[in-house]
C-alpha atoms as a PDB file:
ATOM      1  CA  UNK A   1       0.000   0.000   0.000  1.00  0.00           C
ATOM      2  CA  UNK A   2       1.162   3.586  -0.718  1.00  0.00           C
ATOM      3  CA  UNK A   3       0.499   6.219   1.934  1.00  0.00           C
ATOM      4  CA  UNK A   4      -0.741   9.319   0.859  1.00  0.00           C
ATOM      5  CA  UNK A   5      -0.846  12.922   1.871  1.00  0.00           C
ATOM      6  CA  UNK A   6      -4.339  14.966   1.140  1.00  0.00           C
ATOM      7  CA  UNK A   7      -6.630  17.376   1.522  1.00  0.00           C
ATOM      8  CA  UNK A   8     -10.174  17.352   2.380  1.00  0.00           C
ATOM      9  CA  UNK A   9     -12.900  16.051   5.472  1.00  0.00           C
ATOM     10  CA  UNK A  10     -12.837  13.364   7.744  1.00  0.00           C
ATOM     11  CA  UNK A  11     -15.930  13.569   8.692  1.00  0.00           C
ATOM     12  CA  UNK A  12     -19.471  15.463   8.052  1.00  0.00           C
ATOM     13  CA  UNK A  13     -19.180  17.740  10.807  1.00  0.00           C
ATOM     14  CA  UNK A  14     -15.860  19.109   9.213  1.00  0.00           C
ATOM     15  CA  UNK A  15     -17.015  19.907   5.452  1.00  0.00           C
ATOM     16  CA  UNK A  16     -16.265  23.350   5.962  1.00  0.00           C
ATOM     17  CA  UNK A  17     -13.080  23.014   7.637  1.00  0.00           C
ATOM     18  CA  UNK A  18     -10.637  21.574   4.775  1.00  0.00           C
ATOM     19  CA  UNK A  19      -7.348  19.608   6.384  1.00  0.00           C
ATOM     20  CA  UNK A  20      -4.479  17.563   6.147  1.00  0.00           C
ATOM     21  CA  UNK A  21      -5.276  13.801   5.875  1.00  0.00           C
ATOM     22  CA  UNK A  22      -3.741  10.459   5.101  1.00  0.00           C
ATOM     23  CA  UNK A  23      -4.756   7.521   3.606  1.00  0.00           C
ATOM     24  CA  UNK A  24      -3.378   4.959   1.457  1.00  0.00           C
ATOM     25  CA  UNK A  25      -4.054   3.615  -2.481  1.00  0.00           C
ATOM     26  CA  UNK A  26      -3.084   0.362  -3.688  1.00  0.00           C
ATOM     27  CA  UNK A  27       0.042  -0.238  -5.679  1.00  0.00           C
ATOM     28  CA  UNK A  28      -0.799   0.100  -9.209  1.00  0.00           C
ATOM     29  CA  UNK A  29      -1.803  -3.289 -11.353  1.00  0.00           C
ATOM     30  CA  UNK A  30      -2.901  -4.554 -14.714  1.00  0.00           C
ATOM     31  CA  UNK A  31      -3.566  -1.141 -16.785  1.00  0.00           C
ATOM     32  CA  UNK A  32      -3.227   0.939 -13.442  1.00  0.00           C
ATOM     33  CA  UNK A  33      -0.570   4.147 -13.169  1.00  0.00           C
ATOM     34  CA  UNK A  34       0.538   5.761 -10.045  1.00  0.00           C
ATOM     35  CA  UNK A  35       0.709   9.467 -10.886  1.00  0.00           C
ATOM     36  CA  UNK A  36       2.437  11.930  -8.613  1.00  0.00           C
ATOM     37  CA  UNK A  37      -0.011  15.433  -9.019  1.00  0.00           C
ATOM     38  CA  UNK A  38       1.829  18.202  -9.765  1.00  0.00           C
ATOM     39  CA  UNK A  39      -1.178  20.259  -9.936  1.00  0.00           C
ATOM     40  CA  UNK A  40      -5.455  20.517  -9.693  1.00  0.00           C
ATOM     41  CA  UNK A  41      -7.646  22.790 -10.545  1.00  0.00           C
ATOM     42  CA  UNK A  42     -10.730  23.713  -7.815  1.00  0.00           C
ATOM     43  CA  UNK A  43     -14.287  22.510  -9.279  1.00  0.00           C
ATOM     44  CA  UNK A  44     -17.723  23.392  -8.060  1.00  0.00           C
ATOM     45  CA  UNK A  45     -18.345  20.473  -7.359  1.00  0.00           C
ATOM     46  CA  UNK A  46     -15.842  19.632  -5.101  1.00  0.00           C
ATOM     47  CA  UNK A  47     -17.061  22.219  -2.597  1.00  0.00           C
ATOM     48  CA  UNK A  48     -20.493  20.970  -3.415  1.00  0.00           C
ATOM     49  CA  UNK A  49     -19.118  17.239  -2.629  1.00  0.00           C
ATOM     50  CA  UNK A  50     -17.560  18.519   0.879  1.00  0.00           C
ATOM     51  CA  UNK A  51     -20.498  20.251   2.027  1.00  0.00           C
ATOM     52  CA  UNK A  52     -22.446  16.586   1.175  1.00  0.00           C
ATOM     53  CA  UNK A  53     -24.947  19.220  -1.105  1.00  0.00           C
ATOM     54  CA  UNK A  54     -26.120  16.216  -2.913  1.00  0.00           C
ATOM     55  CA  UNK A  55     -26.285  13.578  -0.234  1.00  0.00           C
ATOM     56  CA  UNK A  56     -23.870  11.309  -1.963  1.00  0.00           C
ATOM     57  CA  UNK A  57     -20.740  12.233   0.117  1.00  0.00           C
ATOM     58  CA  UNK A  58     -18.339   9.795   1.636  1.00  0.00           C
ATOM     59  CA  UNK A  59     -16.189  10.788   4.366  1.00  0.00           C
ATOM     60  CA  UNK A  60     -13.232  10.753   4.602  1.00  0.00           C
ATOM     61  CA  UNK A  61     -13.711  13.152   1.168  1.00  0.00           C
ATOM     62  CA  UNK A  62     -11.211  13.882  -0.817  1.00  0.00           C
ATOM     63  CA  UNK A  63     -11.855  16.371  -3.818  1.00  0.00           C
ATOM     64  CA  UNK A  64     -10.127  16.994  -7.278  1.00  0.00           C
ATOM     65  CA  UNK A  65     -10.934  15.837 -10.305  1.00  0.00           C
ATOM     66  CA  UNK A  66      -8.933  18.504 -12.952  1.00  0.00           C
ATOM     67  CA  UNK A  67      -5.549  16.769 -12.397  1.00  0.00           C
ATOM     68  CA  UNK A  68      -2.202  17.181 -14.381  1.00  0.00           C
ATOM     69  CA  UNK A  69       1.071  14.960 -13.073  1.00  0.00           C
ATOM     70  CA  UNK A  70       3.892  12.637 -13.969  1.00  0.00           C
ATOM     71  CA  UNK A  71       3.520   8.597 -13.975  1.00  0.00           C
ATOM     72  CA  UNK A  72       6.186   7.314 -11.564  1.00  0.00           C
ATOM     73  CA  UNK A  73       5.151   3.850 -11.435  1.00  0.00           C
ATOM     74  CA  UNK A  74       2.989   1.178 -13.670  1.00  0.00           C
ATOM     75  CA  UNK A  75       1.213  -1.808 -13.514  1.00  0.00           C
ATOM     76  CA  UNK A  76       2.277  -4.782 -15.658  1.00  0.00           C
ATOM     77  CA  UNK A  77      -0.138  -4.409 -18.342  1.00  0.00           C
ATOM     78  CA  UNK A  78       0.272  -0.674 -19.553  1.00  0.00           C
ATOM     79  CA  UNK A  79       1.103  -0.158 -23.147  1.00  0.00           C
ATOM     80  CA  UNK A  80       0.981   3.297 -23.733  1.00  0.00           C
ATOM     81  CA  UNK A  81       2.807   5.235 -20.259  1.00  0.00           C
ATOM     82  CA  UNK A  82       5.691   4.657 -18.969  1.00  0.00           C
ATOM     83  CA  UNK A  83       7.128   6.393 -16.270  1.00  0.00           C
ATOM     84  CA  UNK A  84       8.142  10.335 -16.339  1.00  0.00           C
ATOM     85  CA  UNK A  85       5.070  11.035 -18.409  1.00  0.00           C
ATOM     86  CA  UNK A  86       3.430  13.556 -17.893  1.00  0.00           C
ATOM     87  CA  UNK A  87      -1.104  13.100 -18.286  1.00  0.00           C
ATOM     88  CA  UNK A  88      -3.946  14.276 -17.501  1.00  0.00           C
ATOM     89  CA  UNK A  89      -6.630  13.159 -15.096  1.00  0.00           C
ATOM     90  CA  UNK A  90     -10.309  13.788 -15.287  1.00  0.00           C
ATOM     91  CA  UNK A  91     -13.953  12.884 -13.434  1.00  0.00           C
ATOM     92  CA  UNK A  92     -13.190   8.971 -13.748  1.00  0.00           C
ATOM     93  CA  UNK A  93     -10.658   6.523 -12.925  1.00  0.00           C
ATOM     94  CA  UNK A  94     -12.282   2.994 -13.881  1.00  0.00           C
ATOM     95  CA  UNK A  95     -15.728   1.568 -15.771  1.00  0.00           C
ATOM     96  CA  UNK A  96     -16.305  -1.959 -17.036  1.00  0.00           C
ATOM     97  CA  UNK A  97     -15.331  -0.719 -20.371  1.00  0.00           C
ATOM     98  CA  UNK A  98     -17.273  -3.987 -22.146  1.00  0.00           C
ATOM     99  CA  UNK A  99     -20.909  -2.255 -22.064  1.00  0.00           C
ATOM    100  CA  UNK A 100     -22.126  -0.693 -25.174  1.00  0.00           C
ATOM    101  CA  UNK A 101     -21.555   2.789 -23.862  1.00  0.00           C
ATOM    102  CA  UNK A 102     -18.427   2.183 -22.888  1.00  0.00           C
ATOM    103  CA  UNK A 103     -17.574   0.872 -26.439  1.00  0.00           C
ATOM    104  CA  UNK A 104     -18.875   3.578 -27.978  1.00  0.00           C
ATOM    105  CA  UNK A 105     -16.646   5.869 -25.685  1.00  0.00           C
ATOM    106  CA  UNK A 106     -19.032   7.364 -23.454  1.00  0.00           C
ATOM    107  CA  UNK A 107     -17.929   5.508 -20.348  1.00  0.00           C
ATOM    108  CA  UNK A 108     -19.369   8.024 -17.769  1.00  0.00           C
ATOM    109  CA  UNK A 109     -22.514   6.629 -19.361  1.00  0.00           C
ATOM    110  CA  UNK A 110     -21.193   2.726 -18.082  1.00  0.00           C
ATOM    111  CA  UNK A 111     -23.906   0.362 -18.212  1.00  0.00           C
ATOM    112  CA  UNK A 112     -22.170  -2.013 -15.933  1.00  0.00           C
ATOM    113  CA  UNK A 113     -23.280  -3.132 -12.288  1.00  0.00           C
ATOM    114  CA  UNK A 114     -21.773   0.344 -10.676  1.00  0.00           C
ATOM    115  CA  UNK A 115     -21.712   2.407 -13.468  1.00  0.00           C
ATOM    116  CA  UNK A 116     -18.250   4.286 -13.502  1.00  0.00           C
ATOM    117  CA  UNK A 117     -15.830   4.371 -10.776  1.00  0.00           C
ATOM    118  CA  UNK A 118     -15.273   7.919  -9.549  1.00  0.00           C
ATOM    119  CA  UNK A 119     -11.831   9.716  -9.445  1.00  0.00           C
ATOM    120  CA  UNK A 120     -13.246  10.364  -5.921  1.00  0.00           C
ATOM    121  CA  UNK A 121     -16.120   8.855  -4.398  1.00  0.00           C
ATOM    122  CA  UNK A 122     -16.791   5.508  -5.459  1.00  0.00           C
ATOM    123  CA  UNK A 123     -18.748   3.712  -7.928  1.00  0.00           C
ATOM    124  CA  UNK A 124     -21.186   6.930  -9.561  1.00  0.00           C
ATOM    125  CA  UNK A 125     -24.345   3.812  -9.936  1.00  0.00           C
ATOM    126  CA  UNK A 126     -23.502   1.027  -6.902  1.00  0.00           C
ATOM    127  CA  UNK A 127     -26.071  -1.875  -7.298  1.00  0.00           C
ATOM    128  CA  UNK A 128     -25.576  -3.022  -4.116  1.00  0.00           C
ATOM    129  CA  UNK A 129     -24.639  -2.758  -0.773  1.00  0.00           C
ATOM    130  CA  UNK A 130     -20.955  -4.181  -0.748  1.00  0.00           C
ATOM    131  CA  UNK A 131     -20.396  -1.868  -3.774  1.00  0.00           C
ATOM    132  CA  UNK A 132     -21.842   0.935  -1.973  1.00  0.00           C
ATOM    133  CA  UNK A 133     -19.597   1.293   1.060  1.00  0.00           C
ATOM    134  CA  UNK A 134     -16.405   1.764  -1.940  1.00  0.00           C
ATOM    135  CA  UNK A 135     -14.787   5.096  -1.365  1.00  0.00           C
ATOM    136  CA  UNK A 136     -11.870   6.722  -3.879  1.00  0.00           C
ATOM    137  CA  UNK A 137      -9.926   9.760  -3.099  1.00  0.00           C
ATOM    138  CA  UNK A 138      -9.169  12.276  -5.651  1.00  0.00           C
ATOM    139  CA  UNK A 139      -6.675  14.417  -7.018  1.00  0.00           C
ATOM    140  CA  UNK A 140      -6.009  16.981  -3.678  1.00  0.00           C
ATOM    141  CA  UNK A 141      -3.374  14.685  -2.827  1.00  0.00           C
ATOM    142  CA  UNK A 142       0.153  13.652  -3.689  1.00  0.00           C
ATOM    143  CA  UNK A 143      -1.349  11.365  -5.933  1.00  0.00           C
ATOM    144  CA  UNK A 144      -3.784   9.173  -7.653  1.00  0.00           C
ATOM    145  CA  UNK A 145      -3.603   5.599  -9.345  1.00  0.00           C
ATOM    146  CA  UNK A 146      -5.939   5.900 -12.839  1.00  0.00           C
ATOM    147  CA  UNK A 147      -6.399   3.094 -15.372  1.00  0.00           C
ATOM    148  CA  UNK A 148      -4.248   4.169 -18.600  1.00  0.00           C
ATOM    149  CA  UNK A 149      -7.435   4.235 -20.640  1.00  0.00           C
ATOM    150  CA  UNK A 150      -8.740   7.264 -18.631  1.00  0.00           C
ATOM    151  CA  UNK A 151      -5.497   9.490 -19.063  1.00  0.00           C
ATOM    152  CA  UNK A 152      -4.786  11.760 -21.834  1.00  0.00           C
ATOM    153  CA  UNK A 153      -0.764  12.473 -22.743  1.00  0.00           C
ATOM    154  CA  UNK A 154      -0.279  16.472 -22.213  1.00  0.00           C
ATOM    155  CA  UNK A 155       2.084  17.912 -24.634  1.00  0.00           C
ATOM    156  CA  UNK A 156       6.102  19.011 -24.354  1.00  0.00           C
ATOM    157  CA  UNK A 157       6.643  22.179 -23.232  1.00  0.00           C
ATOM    158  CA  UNK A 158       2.178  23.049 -22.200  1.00  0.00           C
ATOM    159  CA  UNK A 159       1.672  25.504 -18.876  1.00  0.00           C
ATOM    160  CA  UNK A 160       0.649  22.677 -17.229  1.00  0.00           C
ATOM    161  CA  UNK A 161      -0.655  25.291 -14.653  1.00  0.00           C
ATOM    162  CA  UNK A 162      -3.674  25.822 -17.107  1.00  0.00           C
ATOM    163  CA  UNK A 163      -3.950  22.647 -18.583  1.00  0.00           C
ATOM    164  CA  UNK A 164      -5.181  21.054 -15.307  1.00  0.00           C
ATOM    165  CA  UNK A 165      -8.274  22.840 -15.155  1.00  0.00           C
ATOM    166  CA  UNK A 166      -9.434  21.884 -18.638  1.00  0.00           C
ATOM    167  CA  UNK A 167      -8.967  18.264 -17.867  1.00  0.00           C
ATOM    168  CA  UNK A 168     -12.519  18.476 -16.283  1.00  0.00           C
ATOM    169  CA  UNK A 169     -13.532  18.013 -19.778  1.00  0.00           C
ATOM    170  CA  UNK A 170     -12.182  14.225 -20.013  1.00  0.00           C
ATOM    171  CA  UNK A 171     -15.686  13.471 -18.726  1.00  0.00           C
ATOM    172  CA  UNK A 172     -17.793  16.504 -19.674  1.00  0.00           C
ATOM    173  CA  UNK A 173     -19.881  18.382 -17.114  1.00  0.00           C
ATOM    174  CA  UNK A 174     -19.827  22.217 -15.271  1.00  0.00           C
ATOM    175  CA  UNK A 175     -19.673  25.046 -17.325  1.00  0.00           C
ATOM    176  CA  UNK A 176     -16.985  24.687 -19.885  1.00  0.00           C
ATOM    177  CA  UNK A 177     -19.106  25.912 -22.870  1.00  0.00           C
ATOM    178  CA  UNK A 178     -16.488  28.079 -24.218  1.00  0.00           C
ATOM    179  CA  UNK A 179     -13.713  25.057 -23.828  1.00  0.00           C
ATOM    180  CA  UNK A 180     -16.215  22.477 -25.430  1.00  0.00           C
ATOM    181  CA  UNK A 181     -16.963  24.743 -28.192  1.00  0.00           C
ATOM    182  CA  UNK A 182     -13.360  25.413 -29.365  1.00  0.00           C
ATOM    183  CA  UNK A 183     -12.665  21.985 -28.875  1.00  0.00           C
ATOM    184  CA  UNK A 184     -15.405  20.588 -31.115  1.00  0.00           C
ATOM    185  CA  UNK A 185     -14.283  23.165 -33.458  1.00  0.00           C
ATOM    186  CA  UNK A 186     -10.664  21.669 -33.729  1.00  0.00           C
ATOM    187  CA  UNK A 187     -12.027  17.944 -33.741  1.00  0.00           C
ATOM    188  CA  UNK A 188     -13.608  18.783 -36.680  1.00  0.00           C
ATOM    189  CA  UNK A 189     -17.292  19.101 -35.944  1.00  0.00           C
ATOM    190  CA  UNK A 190     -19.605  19.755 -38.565  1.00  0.00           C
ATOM    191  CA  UNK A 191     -22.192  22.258 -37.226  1.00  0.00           C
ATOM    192  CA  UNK A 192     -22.280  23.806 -33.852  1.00  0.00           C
ATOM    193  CA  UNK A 193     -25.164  25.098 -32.329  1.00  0.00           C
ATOM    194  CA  UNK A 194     -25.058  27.094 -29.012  1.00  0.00           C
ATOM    195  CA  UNK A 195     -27.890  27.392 -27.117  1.00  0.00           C
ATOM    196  CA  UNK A 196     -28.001  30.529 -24.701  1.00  0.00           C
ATOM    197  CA  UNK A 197     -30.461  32.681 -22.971  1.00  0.00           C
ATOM    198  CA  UNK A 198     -27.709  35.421 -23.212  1.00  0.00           C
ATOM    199  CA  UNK A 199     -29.078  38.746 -24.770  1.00  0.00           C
ATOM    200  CA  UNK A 200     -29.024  38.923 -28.620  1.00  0.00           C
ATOM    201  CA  UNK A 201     -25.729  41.072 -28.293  1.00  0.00           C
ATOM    202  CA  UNK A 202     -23.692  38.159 -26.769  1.00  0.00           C
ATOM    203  CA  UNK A 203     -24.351  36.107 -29.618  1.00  0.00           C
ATOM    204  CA  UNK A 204     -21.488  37.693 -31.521  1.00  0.00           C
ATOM    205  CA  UNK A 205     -19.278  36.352 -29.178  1.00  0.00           C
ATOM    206  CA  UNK A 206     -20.424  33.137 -29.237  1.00  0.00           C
ATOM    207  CA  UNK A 207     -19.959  32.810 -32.750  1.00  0.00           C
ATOM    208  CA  UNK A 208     -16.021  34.196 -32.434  1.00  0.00           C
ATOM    209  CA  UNK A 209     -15.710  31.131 -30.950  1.00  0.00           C
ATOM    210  CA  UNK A 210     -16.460  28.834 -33.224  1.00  0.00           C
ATOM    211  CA  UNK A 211     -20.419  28.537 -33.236  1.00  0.00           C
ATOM    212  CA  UNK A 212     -22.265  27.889 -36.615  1.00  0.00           C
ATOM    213  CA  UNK A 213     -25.426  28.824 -34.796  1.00  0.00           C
ATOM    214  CA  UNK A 214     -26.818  30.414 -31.493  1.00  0.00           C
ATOM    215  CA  UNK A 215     -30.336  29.911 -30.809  1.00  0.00           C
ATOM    216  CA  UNK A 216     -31.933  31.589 -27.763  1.00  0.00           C
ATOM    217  CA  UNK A 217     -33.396  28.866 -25.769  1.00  0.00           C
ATOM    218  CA  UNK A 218     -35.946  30.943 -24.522  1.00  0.00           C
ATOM    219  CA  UNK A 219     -37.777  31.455 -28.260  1.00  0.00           C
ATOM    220  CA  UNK A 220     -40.320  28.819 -28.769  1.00  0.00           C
ATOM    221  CA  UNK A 221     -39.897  29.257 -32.699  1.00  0.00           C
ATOM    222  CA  UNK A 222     -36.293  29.261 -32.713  1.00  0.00           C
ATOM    223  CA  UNK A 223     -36.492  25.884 -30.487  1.00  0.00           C
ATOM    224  CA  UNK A 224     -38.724  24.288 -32.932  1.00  0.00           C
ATOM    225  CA  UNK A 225     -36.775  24.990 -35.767  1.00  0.00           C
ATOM    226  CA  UNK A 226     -33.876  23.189 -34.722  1.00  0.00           C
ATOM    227  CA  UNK A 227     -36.144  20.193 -33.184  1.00  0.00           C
ATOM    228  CA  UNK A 228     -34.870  16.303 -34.223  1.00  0.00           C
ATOM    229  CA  UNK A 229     -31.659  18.435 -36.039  1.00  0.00           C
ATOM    230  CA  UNK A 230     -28.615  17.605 -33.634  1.00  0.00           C
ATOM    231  CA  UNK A 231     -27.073  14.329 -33.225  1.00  0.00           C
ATOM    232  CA  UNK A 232     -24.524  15.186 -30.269  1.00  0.00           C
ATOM    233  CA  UNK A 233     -25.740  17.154 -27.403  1.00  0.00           C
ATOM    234  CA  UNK A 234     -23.465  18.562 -24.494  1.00  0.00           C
ATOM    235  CA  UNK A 235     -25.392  19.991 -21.220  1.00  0.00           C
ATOM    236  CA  UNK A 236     -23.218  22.372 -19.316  1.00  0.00           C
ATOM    237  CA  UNK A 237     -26.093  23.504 -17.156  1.00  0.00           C
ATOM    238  CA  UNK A 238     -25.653  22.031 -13.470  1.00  0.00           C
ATOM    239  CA  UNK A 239     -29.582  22.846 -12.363  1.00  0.00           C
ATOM    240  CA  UNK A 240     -31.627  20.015 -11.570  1.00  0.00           C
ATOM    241  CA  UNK A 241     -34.469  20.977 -12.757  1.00  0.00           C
ATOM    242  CA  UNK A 242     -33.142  21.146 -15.845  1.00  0.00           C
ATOM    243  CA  UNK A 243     -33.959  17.862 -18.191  1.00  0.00           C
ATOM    244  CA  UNK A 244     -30.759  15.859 -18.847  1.00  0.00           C
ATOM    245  CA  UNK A 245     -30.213  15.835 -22.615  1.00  0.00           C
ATOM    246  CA  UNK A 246     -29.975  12.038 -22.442  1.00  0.00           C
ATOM    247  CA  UNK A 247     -33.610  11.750 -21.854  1.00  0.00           C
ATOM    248  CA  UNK A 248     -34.875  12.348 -25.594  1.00  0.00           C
ATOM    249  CA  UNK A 249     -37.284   9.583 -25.131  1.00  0.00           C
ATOM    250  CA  UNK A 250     -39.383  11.502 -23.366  1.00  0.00           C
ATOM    251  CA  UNK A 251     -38.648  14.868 -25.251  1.00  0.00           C
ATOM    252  CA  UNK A 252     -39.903  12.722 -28.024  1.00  0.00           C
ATOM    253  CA  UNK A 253     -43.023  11.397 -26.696  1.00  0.00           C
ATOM    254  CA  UNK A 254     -44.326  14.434 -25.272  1.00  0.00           C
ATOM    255  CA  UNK A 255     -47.186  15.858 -26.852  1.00  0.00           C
END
């Protein structure tokens, strides 16, 4: 076992009151790297995971999830790390990577038993008790040990600084529009359509970016017109009450 220095809550009572703590990660096997962080960006959502907001928390918490650092040790079965590398780390660590979501590449959508395993927090779906009581700790620590598939390789000579923020967007969620957008834009996407409730005089911006299209999600017409159009949808809004785009079958089948 590794021992590990961190940062975060032991217990519920303490969720404002961020602190030292150690704990200890497995050696790394199979696909498995041990990364030391060098740095990690501050989410939202970690604060929102501290304060138990969502009544999923697991103490002792430990945050971070935008994660940049340098492989220093690796299990028997990586092919593409080796030590001295330097990767990214995003929102998950593990999934069962044999469901058809997972095939397709959209492993936070992992059909398995648990869904995906959690940078921090355990499995994201646990169906069932045993698998319910698992606890991972994130990237506010020394380090973290990631399966090679959910890694990206960061570039020679990148301010790694900044980089580790934008890692968030391994597993898309938060408000990253303007990172998404640019991104899609350099992968090549066809059409982009932006959907904002911005003013009229934002959309200018919007489109310096790298939209095709900015529709104001507030005007019924403009919402019809681009009804059963899009293929890919990314939702950066983090309200509940907000339908997740996911659900079409019932944006279909209303009336």
């Amino acid at each position: 076992m590794i021992e590990t220095q961190g940062f975060g809550s032991s217990q519920a009572s303490e969720k404002k009151n961020i602190k030292p703590l150690t704990f200890h990660r497995a050696e790394p096997k199979g696909t498995e790297l041990l990364i030391e962080i060098i740095y990690c960006g501050l989410c939202h959502s970690d604060l929102e995971l501290l304060a138990n907001n969502w009544n999923t928390t697991k103490y002792p918490c430990v945050p971070g999830h935008e994660a940049v650092g340098r492989v220093t040790a690796t299990g028997p079965d990586v092919q593409h790390y080796r030590p001295g590398d330097i990767v990214g780390v995003g929102t998950l660590m593990d999934s069962c990577l044999a469901c058809s979501a997972c095939v397709e590449g959209v492993e936070n959508h992992c059909e398995g038993p648990n869904g995906p395993t959690m940078l921090h927090g355990g499995f994201l779906t646990p169906g069932s008790k045993e698998a319910a009581g698992l606890n991972t700790f994130g990237a506010w620590a020394g380090n973290v040990v990631v399966k090679e598939h959910f890694v990206v390789r960061i570039p020679e000579g990148a301010d790694l600084a900044r980089v580790a923020p934008i890692t968030l967007t391994l597993n898309p969620k938060g408000r990253i529009r303007h990172l998404a957008l640019q991104m899609a834009k350099k992968m090549g996407a066809g059409h982009i359509v932006v959907f904002t409730t911005h003013p009229k005089e934002k959309h200018e911006a919007v489109l310096r970016f790298g939209a095709d299209q900015v529709i104001d999600s507030n005007d019924p017409a403009a919402m019809k017109g681009i009804h059963r159009s899009l293929t890919h949808i990314l939702s950066t809004v983090p309200v509940p009450s907000i339908q997740h785009p996911t659900s079409a079958r019932s944006v279909d089948e209303a009336p």
